[in-house]
N, C-alpha and C. Protein backbone atom coordinates (compact mmCIF):
# COMPACT_ATOMS: atom_id res chain seq x y z
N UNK A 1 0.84 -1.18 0.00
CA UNK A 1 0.00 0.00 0.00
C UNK A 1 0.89 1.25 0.00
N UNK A 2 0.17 2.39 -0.60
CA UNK A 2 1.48 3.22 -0.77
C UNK A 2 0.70 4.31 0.25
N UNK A 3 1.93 4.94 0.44
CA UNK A 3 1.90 5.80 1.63
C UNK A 3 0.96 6.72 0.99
N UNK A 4 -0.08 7.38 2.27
CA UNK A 4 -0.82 8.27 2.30
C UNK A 4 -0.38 10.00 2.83
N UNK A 5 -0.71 10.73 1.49
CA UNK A 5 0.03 11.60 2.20
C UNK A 5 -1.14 12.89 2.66
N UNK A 6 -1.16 13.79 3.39
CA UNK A 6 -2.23 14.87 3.76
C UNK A 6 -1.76 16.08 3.81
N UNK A 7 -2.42 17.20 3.64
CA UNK A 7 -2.28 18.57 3.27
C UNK A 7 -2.71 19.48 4.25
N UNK A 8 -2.10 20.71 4.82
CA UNK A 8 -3.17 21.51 5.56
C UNK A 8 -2.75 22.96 5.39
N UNK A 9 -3.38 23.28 4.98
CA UNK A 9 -2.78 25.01 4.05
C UNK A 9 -2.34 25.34 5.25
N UNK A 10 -1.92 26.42 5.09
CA UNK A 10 -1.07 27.32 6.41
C UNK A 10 -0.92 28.84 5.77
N UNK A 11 -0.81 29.69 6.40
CA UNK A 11 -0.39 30.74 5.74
C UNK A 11 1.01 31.56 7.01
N UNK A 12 2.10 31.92 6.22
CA UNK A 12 2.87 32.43 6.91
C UNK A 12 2.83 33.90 7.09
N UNK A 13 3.62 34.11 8.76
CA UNK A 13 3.31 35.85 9.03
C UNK A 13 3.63 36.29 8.31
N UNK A 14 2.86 37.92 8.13
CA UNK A 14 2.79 38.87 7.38
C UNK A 14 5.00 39.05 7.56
N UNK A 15 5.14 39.53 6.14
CA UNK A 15 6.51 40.39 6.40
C UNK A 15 7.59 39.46 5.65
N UNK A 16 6.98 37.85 5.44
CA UNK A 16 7.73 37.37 4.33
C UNK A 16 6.88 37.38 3.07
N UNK A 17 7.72 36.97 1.93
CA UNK A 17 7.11 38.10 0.71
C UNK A 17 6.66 36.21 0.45
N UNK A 18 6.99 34.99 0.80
CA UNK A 18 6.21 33.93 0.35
C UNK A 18 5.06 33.43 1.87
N UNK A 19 4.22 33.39 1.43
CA UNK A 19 3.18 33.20 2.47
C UNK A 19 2.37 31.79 2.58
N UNK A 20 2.31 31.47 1.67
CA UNK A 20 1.37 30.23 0.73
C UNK A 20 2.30 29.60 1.28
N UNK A 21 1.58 28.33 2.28
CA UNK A 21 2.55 27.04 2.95
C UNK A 21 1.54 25.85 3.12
N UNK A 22 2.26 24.89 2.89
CA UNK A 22 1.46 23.33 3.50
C UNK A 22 2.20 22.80 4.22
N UNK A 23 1.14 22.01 5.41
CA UNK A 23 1.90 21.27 6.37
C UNK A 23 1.88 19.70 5.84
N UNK A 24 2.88 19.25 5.35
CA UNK A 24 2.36 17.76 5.67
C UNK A 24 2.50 17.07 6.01
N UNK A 25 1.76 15.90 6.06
CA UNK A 25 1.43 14.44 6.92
C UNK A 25 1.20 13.40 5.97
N UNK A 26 2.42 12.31 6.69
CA UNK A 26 1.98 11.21 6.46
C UNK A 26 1.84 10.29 7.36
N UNK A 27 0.22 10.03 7.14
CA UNK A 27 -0.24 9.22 8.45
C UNK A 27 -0.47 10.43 9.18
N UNK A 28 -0.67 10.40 10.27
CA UNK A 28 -0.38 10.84 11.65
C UNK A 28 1.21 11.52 11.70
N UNK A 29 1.92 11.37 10.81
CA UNK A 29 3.36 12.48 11.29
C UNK A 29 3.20 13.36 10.36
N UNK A 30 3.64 14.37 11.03
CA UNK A 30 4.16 15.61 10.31
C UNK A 30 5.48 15.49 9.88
N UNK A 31 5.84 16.16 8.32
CA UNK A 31 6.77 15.24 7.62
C UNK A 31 7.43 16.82 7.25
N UNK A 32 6.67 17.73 6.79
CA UNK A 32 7.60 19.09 6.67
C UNK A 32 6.16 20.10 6.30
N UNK A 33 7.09 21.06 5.87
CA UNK A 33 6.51 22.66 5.42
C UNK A 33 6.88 22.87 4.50
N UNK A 34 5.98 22.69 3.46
CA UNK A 34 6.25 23.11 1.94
C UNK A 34 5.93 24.91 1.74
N UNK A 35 6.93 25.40 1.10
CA UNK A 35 6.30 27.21 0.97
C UNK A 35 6.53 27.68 -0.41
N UNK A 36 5.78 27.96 -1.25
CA UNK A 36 5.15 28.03 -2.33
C UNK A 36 6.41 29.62 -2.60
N UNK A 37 7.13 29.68 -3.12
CA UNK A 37 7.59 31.16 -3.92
C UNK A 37 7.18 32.02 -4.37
N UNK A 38 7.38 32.56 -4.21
CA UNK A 38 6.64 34.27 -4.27
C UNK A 38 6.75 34.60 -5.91
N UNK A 39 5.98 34.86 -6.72
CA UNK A 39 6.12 35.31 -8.36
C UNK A 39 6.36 36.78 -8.28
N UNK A 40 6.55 37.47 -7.27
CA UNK A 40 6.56 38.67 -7.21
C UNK A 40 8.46 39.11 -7.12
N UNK A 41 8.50 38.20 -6.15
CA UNK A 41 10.05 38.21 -5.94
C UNK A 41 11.08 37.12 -6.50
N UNK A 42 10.78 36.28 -6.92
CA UNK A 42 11.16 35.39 -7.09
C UNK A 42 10.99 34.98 -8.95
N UNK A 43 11.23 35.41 -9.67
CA UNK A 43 10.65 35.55 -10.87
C UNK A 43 10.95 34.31 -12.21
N UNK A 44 12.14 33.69 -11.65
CA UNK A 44 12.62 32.06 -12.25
C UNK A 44 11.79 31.29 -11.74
N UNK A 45 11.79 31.69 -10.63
CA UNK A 45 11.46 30.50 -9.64
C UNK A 45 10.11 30.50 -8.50
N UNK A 46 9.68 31.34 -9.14
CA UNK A 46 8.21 31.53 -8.60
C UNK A 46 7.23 30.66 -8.88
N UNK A 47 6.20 30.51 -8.23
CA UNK A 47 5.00 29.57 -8.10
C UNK A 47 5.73 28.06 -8.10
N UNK A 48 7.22 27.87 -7.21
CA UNK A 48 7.48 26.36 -7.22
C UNK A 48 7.35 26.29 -5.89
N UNK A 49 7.58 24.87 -5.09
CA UNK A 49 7.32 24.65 -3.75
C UNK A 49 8.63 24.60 -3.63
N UNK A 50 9.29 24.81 -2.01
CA UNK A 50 10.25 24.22 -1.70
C UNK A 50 10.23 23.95 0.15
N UNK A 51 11.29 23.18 0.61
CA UNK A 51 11.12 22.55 1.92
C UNK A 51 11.47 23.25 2.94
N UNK A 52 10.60 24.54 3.88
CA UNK A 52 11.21 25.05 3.90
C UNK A 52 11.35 24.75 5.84
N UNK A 53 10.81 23.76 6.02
CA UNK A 53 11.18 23.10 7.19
C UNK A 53 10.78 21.22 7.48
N UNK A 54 11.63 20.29 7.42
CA UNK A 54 11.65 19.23 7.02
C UNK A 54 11.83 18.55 8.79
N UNK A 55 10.84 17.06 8.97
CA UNK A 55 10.83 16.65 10.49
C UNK A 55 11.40 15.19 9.80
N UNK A 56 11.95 14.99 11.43
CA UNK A 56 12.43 13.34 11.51
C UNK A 56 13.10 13.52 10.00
N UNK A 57 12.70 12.23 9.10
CA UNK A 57 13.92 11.87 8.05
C UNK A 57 14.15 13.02 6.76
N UNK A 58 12.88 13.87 6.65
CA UNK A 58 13.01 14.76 5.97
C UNK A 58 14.01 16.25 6.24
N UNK A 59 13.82 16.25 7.93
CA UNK A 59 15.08 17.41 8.32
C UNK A 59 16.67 17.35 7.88
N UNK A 60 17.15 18.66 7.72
CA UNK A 60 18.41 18.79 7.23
C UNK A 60 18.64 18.27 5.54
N UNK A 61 17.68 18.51 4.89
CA UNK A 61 17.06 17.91 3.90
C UNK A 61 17.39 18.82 2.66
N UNK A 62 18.10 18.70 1.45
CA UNK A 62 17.84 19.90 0.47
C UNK A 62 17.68 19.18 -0.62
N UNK A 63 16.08 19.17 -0.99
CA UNK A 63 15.84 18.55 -2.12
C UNK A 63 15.16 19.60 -3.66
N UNK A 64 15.27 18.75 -4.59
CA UNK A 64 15.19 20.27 -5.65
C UNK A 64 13.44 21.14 -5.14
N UNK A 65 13.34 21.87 -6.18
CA UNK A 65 12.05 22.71 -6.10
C UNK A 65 11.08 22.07 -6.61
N UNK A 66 9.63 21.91 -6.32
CA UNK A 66 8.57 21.01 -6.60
C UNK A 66 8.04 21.74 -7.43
N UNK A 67 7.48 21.24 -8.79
CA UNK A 67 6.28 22.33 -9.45
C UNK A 67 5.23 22.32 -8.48
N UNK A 68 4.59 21.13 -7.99
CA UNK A 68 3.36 21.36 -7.33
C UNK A 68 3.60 20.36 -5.87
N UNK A 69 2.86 20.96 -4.82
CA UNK A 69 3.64 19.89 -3.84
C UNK A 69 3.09 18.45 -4.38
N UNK A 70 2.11 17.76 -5.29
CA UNK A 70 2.26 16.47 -5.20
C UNK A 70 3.70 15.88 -5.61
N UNK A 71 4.18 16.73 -6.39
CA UNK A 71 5.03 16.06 -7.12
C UNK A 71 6.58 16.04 -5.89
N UNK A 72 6.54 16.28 -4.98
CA UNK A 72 7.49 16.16 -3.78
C UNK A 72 7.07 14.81 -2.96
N UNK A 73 5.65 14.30 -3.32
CA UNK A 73 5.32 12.70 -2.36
C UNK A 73 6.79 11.41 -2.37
N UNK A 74 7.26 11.45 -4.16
CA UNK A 74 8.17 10.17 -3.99
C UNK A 74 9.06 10.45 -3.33
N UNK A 75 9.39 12.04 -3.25
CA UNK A 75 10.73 12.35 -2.73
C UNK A 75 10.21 12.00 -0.81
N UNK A 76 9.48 12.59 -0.69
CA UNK A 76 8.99 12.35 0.92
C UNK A 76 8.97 10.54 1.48
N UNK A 77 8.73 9.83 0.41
CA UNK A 77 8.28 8.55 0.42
C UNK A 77 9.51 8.18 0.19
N UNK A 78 10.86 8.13 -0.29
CA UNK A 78 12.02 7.96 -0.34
C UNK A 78 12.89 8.10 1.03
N UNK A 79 12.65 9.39 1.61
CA UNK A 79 13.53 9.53 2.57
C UNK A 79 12.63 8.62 3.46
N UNK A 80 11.40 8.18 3.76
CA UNK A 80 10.32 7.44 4.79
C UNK A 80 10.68 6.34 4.39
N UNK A 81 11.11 5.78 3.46
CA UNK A 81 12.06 4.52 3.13
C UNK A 81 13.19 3.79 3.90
N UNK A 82 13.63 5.34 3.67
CA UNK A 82 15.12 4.98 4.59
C UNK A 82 14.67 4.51 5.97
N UNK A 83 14.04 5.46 6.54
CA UNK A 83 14.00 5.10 7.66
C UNK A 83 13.40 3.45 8.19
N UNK A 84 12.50 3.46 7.58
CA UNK A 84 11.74 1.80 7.32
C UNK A 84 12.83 1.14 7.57
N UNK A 85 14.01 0.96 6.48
CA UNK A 85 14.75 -0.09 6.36
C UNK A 85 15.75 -0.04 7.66
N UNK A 86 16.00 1.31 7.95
CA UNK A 86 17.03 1.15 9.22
C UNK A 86 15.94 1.19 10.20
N UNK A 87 15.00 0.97 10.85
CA UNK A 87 14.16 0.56 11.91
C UNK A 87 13.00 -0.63 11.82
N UNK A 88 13.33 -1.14 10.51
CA UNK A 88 12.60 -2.77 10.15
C UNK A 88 11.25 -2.24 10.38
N UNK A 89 10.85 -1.29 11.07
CA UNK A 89 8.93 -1.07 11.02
C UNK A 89 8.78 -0.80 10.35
N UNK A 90 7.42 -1.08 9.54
CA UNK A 90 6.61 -0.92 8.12
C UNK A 90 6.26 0.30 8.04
N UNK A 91 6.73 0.98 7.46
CA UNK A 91 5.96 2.57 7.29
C UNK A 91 4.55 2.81 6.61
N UNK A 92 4.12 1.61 5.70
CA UNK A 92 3.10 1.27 5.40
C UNK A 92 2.15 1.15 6.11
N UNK A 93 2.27 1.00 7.86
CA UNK A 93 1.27 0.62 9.16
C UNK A 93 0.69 1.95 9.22
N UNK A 94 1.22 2.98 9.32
CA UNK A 94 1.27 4.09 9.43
C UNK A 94 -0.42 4.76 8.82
N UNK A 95 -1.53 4.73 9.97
CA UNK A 95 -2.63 5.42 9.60
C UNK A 95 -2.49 6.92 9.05
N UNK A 96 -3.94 7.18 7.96
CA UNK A 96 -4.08 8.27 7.69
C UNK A 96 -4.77 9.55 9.03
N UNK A 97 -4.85 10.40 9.14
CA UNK A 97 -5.36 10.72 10.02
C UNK A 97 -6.40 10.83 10.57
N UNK A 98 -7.21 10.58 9.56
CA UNK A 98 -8.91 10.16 9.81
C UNK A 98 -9.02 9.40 10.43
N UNK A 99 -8.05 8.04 9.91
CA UNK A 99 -8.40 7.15 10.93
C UNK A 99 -7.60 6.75 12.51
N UNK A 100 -6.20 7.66 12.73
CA UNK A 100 -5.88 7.73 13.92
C UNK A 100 -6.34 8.47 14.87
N UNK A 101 -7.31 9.22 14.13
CA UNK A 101 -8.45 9.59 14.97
C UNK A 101 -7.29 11.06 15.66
N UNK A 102 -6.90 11.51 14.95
CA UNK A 102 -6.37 12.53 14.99
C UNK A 102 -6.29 13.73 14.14
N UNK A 103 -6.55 14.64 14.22
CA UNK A 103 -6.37 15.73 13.13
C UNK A 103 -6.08 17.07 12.92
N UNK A 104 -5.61 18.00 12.28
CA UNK A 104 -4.88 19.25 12.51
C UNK A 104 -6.26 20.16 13.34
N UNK A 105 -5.27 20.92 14.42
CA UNK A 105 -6.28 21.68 14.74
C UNK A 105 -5.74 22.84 15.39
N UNK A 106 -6.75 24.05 15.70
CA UNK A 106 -6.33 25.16 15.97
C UNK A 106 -5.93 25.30 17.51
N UNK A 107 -4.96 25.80 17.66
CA UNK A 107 -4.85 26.13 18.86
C UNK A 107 -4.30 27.95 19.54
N UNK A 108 -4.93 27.94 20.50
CA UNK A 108 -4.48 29.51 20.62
C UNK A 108 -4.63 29.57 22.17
N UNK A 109 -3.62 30.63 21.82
CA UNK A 109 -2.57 30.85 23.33
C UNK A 109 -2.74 32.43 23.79
């Protein structure tokens, strides 16, 4: 079964010129922060995704620029590989979040 991956828009504080972000998840983990490039500033390289904070196997991570974040899943599903093989657990076990009965939510402080 191939890994499930999930989306949750985000928007970043005012004062950086790229704002447009996704959190994602696979399964139940949070896997990184995709942030969409600014076409304003960024004018090669605008409207691509890139990583701009990566957890567990994805951290310390520099992988190329995504046209769209699907197209960053094999790369996410690659490094979730690695880890599989050096910890023998199936990363495949790994619920979506619907069904770990868990799911993004707001919190405020």
């Amino acid at each position: 079964m191939a890994p499930i991956f999930t989306y949750q828009p985000v928007q970043l504080a005012e004062g950086n010129p790229e704002r447009e972000g996704l959190l994602v998840f696979w399964g139940a983990d949070l896997l990184a922060l995709l942030v969409r490039l600014s076409l304003k500033t960024r004018s090669s390289q605008g409207g691509l995704w890139f990583l701009a904070a990566g957890f567990g196997p994805c951290a310390e991570m520099s992988p190329p620029l995504f046209r769209k974040p699907e197209d960053a899943e094999p790369w996410f599903a690659e490094q979730m590989s690695k880890v599989t093989r050096r910890t023998g657990s199936p990363a495949e076990n790994v619920k979506p979040l619907e069904e770990a009965g868990t799911s993004p939510r707001k919190t405020f402080h």
